[in-house]
PDB file of N, CA and C in Angstrom:
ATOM      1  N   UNK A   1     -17.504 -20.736  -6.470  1.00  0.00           N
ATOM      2  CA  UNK A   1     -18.571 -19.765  -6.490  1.00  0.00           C
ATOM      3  C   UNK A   1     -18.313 -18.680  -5.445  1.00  0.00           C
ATOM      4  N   UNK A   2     -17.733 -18.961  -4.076  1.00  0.00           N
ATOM      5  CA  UNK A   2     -17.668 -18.169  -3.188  1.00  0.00           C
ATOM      6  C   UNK A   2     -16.335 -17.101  -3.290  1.00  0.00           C
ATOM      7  N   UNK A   3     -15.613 -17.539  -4.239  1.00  0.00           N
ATOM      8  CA  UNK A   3     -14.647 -16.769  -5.092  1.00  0.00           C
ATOM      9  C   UNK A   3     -14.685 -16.217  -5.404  1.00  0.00           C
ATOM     10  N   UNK A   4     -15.824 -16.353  -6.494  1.00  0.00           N
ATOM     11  CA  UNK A   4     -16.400 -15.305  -8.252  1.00  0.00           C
ATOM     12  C   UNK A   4     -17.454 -14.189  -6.861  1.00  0.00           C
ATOM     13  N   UNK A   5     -17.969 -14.846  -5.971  1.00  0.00           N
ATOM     14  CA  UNK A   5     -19.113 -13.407  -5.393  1.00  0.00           C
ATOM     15  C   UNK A   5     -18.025 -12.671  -4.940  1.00  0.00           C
ATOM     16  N   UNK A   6     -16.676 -12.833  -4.415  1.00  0.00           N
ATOM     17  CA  UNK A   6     -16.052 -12.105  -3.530  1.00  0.00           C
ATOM     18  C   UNK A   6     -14.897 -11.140  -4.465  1.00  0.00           C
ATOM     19  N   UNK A   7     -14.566 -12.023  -5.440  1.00  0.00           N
ATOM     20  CA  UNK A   7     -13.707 -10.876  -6.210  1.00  0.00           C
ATOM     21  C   UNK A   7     -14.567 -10.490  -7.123  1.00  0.00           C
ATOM     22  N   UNK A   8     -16.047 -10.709  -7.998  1.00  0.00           N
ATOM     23  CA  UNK A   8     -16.675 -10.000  -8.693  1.00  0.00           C
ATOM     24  C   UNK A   8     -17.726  -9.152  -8.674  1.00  0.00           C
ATOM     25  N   UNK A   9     -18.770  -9.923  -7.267  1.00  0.00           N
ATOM     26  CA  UNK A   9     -19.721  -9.441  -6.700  1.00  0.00           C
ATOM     27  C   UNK A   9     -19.832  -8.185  -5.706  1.00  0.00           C
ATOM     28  N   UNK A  10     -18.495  -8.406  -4.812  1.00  0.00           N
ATOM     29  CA  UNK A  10     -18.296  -7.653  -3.970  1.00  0.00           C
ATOM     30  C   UNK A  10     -16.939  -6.833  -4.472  1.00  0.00           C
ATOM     31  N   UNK A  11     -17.288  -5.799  -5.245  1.00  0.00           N
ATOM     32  CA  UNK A  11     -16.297  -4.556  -5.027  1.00  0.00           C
ATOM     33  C   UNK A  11     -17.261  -3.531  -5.793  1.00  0.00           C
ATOM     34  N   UNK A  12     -16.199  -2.312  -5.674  1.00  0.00           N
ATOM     35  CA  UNK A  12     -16.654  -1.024  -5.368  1.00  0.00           C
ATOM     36  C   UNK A  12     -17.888  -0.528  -6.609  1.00  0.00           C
ATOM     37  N   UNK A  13     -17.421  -1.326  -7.959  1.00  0.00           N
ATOM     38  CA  UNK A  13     -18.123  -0.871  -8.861  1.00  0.00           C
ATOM     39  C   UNK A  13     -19.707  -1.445  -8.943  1.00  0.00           C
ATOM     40  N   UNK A  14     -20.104  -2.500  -7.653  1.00  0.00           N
ATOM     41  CA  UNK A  14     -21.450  -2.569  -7.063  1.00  0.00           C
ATOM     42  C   UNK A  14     -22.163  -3.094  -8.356  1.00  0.00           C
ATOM     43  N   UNK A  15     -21.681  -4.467  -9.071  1.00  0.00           N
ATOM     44  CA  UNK A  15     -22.488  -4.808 -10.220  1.00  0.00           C
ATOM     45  C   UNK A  15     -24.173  -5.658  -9.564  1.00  0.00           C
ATOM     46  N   UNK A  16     -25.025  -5.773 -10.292  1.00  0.00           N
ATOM     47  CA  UNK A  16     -26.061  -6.030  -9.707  1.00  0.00           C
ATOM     48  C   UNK A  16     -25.866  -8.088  -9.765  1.00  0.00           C
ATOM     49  N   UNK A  17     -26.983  -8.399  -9.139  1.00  0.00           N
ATOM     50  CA  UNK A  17     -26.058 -10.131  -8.418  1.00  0.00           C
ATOM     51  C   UNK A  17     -26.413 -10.863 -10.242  1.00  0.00           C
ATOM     52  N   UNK A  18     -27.532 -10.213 -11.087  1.00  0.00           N
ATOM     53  CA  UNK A  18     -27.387 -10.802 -11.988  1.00  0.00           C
ATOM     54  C   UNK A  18     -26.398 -10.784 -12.759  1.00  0.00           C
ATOM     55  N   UNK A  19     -25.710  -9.587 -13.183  1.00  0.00           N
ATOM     56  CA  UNK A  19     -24.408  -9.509 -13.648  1.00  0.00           C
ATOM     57  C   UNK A  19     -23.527 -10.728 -13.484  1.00  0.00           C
ATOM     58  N   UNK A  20     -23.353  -9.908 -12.111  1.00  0.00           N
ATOM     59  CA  UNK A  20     -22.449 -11.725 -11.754  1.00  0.00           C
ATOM     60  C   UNK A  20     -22.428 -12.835 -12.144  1.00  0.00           C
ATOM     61  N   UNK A  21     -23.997 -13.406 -11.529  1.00  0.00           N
ATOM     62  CA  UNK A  21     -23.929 -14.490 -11.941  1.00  0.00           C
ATOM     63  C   UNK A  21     -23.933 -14.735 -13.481  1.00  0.00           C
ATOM     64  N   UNK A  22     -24.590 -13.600 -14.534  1.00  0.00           N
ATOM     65  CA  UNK A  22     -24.023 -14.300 -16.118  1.00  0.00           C
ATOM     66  C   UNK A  22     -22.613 -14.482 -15.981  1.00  0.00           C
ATOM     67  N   UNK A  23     -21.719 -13.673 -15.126  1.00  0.00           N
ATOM     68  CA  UNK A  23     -20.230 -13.942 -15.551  1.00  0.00           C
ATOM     69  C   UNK A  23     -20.022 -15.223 -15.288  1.00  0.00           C
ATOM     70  N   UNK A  24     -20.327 -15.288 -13.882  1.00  0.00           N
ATOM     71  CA  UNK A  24     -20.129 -16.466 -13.441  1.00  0.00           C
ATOM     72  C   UNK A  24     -20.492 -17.794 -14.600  1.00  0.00           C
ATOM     73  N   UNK A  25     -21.196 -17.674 -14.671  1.00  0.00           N
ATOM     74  CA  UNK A  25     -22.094 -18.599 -15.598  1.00  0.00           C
ATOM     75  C   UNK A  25     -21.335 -18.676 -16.593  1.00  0.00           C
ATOM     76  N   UNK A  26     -20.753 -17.539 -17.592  1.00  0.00           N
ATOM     77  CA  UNK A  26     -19.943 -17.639 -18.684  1.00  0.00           C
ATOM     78  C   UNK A  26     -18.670 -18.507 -18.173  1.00  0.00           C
ATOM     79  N   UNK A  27     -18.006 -18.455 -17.464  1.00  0.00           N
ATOM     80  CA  UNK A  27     -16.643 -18.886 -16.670  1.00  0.00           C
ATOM     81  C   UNK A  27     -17.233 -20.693 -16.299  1.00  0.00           C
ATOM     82  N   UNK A  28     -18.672 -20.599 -15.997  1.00  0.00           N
ATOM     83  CA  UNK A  28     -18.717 -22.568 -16.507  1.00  0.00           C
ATOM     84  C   UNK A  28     -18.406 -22.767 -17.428  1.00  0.00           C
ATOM     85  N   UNK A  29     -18.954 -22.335 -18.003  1.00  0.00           N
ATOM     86  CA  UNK A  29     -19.898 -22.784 -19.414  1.00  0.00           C
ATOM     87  C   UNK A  29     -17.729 -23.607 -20.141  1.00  0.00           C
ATOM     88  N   UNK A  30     -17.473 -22.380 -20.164  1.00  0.00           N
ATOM     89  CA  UNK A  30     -15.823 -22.347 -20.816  1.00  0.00           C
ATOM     90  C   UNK A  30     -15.154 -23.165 -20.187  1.00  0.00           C
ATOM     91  N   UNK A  31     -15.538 -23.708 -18.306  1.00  0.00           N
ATOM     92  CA  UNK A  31     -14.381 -24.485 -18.320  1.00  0.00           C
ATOM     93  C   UNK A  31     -14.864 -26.222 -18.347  1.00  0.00           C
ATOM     94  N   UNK A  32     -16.253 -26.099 -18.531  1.00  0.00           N
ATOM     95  CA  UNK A  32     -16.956 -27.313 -19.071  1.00  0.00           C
ATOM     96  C   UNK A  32     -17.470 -27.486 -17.728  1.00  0.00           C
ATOM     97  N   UNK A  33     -18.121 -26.986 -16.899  1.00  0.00           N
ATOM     98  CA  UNK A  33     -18.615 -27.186 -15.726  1.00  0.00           C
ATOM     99  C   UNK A  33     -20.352 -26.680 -16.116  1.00  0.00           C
ATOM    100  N   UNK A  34     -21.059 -27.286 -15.365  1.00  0.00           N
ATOM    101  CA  UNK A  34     -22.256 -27.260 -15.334  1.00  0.00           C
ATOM    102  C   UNK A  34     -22.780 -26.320 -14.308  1.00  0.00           C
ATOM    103  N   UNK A  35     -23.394 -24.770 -14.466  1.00  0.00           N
ATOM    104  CA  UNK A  35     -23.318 -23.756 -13.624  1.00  0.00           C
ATOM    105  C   UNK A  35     -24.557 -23.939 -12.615  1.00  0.00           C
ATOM    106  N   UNK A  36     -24.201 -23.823 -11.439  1.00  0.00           N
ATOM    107  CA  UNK A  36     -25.507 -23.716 -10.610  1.00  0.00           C
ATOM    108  C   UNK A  36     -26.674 -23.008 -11.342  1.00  0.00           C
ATOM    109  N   UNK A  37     -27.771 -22.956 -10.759  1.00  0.00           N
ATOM    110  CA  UNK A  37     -28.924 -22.224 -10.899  1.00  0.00           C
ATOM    111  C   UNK A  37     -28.293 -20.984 -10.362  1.00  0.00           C
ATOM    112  N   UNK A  38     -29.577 -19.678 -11.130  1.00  0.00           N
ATOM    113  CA  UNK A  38     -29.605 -18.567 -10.734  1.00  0.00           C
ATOM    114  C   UNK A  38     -29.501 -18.300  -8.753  1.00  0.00           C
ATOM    115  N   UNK A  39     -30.815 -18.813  -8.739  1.00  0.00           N
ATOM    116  CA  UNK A  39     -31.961 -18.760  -7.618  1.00  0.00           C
ATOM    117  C   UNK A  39     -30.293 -19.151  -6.417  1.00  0.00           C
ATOM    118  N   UNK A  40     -29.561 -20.346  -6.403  1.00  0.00           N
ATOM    119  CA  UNK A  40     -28.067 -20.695  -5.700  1.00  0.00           C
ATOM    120  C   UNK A  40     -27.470 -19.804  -6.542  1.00  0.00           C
ATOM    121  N   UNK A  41     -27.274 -19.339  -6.838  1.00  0.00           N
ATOM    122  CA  UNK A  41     -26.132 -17.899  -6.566  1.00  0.00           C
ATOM    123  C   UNK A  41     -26.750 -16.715  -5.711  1.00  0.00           C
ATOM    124  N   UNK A  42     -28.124 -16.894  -5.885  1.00  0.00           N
ATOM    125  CA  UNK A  42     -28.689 -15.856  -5.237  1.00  0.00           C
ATOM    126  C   UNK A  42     -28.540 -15.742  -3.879  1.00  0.00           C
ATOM    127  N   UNK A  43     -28.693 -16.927  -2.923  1.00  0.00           N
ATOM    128  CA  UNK A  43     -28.598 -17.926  -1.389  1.00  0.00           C
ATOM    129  C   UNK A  43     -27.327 -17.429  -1.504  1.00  0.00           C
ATOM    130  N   UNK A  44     -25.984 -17.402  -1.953  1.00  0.00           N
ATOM    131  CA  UNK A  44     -25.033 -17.974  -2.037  1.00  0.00           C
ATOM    132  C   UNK A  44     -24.341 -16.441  -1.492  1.00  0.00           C
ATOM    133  N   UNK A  45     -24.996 -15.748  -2.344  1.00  0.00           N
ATOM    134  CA  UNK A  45     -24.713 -13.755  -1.910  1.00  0.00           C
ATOM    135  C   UNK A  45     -25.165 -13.573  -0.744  1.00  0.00           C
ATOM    136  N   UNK A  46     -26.896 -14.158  -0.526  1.00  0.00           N
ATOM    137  CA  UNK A  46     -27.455 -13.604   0.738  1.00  0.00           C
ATOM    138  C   UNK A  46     -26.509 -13.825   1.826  1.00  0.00           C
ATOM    139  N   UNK A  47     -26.266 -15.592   1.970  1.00  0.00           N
ATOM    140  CA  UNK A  47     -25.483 -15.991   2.990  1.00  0.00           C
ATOM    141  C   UNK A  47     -24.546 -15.307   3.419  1.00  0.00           C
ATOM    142  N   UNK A  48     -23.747 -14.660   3.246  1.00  0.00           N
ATOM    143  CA  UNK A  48     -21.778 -14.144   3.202  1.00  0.00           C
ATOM    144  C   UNK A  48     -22.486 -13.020   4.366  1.00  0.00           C
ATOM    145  N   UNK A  49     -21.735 -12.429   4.995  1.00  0.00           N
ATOM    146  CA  UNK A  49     -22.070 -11.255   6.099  1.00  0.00           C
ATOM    147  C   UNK A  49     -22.553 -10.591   5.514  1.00  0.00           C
ATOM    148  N   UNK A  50     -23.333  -9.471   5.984  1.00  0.00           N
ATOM    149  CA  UNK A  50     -23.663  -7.956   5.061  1.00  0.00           C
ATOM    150  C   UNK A  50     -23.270  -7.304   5.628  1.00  0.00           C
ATOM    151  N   UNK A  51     -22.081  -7.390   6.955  1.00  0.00           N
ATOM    152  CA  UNK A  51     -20.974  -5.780   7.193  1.00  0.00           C
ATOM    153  C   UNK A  51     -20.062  -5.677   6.465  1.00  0.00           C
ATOM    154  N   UNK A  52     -19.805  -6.870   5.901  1.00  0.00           N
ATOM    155  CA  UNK A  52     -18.527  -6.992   5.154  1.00  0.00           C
ATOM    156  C   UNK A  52     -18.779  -6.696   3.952  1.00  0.00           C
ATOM    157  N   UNK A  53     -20.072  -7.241   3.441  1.00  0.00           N
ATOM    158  CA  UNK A  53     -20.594  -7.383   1.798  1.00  0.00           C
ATOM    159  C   UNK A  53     -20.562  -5.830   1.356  1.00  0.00           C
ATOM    160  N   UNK A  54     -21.389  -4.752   2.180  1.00  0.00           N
ATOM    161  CA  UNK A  54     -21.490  -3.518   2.543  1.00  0.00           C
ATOM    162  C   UNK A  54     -19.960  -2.565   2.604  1.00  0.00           C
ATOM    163  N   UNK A  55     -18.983  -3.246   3.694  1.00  0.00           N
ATOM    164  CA  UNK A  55     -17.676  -2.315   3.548  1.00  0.00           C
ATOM    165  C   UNK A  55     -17.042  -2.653   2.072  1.00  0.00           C
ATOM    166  N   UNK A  56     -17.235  -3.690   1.494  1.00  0.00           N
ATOM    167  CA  UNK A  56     -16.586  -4.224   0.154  1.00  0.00           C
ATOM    168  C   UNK A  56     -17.323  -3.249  -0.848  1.00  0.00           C
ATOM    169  N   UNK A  57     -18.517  -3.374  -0.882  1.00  0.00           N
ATOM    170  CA  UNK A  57     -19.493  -2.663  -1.981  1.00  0.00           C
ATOM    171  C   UNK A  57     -19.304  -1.223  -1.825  1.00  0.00           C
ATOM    172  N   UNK A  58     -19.906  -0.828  -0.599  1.00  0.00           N
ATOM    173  CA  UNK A  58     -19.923   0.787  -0.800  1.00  0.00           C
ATOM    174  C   UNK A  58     -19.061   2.018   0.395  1.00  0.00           C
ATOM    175  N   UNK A  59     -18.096   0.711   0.949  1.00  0.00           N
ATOM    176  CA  UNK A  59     -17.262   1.062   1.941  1.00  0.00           C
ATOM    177  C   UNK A  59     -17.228   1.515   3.294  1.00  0.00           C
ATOM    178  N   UNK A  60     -16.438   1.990   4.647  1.00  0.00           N
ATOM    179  CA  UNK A  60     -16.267   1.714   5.276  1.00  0.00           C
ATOM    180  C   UNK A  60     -18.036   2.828   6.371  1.00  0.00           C
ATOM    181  N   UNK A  61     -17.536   3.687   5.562  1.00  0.00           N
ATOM    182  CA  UNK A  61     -18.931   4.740   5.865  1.00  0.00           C
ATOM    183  C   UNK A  61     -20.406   4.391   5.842  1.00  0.00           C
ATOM    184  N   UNK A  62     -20.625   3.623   4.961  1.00  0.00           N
ATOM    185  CA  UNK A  62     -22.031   2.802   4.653  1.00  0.00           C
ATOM    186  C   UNK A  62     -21.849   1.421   5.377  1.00  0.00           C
ATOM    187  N   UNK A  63     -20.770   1.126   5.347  1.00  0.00           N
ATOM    188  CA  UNK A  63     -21.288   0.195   6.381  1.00  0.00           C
ATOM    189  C   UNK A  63     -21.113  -0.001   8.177  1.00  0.00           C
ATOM    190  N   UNK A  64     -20.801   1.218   8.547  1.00  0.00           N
ATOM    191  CA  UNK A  64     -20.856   1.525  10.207  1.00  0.00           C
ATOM    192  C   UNK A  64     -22.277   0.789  10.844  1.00  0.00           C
ATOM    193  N   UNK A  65     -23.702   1.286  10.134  1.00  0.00           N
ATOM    194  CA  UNK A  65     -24.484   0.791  10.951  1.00  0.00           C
ATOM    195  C   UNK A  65     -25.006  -0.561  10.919  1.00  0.00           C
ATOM    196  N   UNK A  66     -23.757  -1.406  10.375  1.00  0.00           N
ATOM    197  CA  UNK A  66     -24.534  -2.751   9.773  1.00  0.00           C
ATOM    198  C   UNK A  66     -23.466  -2.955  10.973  1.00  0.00           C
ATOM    199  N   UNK A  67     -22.278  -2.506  12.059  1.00  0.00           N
ATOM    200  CA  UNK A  67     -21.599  -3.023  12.834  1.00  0.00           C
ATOM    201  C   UNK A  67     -21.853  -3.928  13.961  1.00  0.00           C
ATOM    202  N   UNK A  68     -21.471  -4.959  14.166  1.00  0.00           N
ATOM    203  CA  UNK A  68     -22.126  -5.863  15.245  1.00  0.00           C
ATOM    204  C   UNK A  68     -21.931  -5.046  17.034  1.00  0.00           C
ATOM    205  N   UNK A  69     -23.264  -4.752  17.642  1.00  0.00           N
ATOM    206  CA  UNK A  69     -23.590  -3.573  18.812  1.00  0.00           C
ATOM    207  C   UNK A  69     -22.881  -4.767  19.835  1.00  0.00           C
ATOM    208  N   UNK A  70     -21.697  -3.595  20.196  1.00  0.00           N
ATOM    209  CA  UNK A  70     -21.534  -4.709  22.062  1.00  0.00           C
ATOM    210  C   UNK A  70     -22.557  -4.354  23.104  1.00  0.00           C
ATOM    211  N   UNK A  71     -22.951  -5.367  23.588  1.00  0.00           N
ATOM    212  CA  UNK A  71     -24.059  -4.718  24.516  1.00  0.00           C
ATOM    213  C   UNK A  71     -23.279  -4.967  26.062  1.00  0.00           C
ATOM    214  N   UNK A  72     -22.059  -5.415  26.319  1.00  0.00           N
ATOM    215  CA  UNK A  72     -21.226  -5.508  27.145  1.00  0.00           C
ATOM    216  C   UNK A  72     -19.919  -5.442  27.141  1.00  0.00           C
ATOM    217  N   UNK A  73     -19.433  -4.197  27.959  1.00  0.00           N
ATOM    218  CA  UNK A  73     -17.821  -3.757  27.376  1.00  0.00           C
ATOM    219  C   UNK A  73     -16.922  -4.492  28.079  1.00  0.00           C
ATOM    220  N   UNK A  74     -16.396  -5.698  27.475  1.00  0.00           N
ATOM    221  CA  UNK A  74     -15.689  -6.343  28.326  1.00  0.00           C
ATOM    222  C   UNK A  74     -13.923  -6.130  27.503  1.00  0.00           C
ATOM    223  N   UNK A  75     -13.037  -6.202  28.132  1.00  0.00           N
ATOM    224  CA  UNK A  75     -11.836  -5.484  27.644  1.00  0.00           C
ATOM    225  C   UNK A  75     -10.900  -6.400  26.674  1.00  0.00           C
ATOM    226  N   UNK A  76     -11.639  -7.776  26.618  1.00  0.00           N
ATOM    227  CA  UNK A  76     -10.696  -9.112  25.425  1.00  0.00           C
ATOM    228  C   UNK A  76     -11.722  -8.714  24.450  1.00  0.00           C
ATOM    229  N   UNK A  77     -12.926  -8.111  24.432  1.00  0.00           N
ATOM    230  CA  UNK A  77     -14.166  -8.296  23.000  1.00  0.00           C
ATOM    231  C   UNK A  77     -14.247  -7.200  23.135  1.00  0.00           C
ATOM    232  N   UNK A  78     -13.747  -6.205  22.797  1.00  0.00           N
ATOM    233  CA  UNK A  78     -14.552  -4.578  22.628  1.00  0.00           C
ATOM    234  C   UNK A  78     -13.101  -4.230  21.818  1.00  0.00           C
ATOM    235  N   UNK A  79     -13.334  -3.544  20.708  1.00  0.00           N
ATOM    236  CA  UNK A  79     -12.461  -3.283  19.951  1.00  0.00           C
ATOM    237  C   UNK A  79     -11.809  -1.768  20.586  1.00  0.00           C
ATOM    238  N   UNK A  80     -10.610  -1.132  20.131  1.00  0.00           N
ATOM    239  CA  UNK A  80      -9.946  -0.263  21.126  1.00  0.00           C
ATOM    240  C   UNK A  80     -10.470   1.241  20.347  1.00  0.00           C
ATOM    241  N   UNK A  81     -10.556   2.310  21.643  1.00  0.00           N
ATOM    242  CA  UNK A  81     -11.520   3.292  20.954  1.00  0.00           C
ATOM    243  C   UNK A  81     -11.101   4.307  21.538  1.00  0.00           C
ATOM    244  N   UNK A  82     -10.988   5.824  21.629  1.00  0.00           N
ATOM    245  CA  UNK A  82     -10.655   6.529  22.114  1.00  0.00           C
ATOM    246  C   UNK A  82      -9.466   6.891  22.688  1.00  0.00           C
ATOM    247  N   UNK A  83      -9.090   7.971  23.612  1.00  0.00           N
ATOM    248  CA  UNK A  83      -8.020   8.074  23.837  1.00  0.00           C
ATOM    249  C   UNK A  83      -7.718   7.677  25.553  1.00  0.00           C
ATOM    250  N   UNK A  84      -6.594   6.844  25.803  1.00  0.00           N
ATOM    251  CA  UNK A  84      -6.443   6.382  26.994  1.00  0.00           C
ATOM    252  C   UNK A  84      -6.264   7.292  27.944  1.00  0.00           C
ATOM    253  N   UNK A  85      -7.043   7.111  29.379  1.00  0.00           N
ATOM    254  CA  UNK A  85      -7.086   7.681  30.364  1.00  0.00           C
ATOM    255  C   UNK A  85      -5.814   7.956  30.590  1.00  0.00           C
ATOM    256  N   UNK A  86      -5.672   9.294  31.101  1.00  0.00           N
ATOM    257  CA  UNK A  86      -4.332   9.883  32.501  1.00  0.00           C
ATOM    258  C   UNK A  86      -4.428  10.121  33.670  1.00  0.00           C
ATOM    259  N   UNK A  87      -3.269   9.585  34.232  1.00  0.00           N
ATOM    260  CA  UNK A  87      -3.629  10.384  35.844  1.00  0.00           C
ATOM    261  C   UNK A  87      -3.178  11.938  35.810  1.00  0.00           C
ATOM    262  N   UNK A  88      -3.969  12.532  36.476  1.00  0.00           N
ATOM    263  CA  UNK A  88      -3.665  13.534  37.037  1.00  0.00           C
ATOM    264  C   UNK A  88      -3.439  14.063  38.224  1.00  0.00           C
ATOM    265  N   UNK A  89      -2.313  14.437  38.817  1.00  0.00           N
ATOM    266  CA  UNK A  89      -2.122  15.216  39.996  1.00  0.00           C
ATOM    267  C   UNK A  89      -1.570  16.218  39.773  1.00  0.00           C
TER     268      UNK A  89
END
C-alpha cells in the first residue's frame, strides 16, 4: 500500500486519494488479495510527511513553507546556505 500512495498518489499529476485508492483496489481485486478499507488508505496518505507529500505533488516551490523551522543554528543540523564568509584585509 505504501508503494501504490508513493508511485500513484504522490506525483505531479495530483490524482485525488479516491482515485487511488479505486486503483489500488483494482490491483487487489486482480491479484486475489482482499483490499483494505477506503477510510485505511485514507490514515495511510495522512500518515507519510506532508513536506515531502507536497514537494512530490506540487513541487519544490509549494512546498518551502511546509519546511521543518531550525530554531537553533547549530553547524552538524542546519542545512548549508549562502555564500561563505571571506577575510578581508
Amino acid at each position: 500500500m505504501e508503494e501504490h500512495i508513493g508511485e500513484n498518489y504522490e506525483n505531479i499529476k495530483q490524482p485525488c486519494i479516491r482515485h487511488a485508492y479505486e486503483s489500488f483496489k483494482e490491483i487487489c481485486d486482480q491479484k486475489g488479495y482482499k483490499p483494505p478499507s477506503n477510510e485505511s488508505y485514507r490514515q495511510a496518505v495522512r500518515n507519510r510527511p506532508l513536506h515531502e507529500q507536497i514537494k512530490k505533488r506540487m513541487g519544490d516551490r509549494a512546498a518551502y513553507k511546509e519546511e521543518p523551522f531550525y530554531w537553533y543554528l547549530y553547524r552538524e543540523e542546519t542545512p548549508p546556505h549562502g555564500v561563505p564568509l571571506k577575510l578581508v584585509i
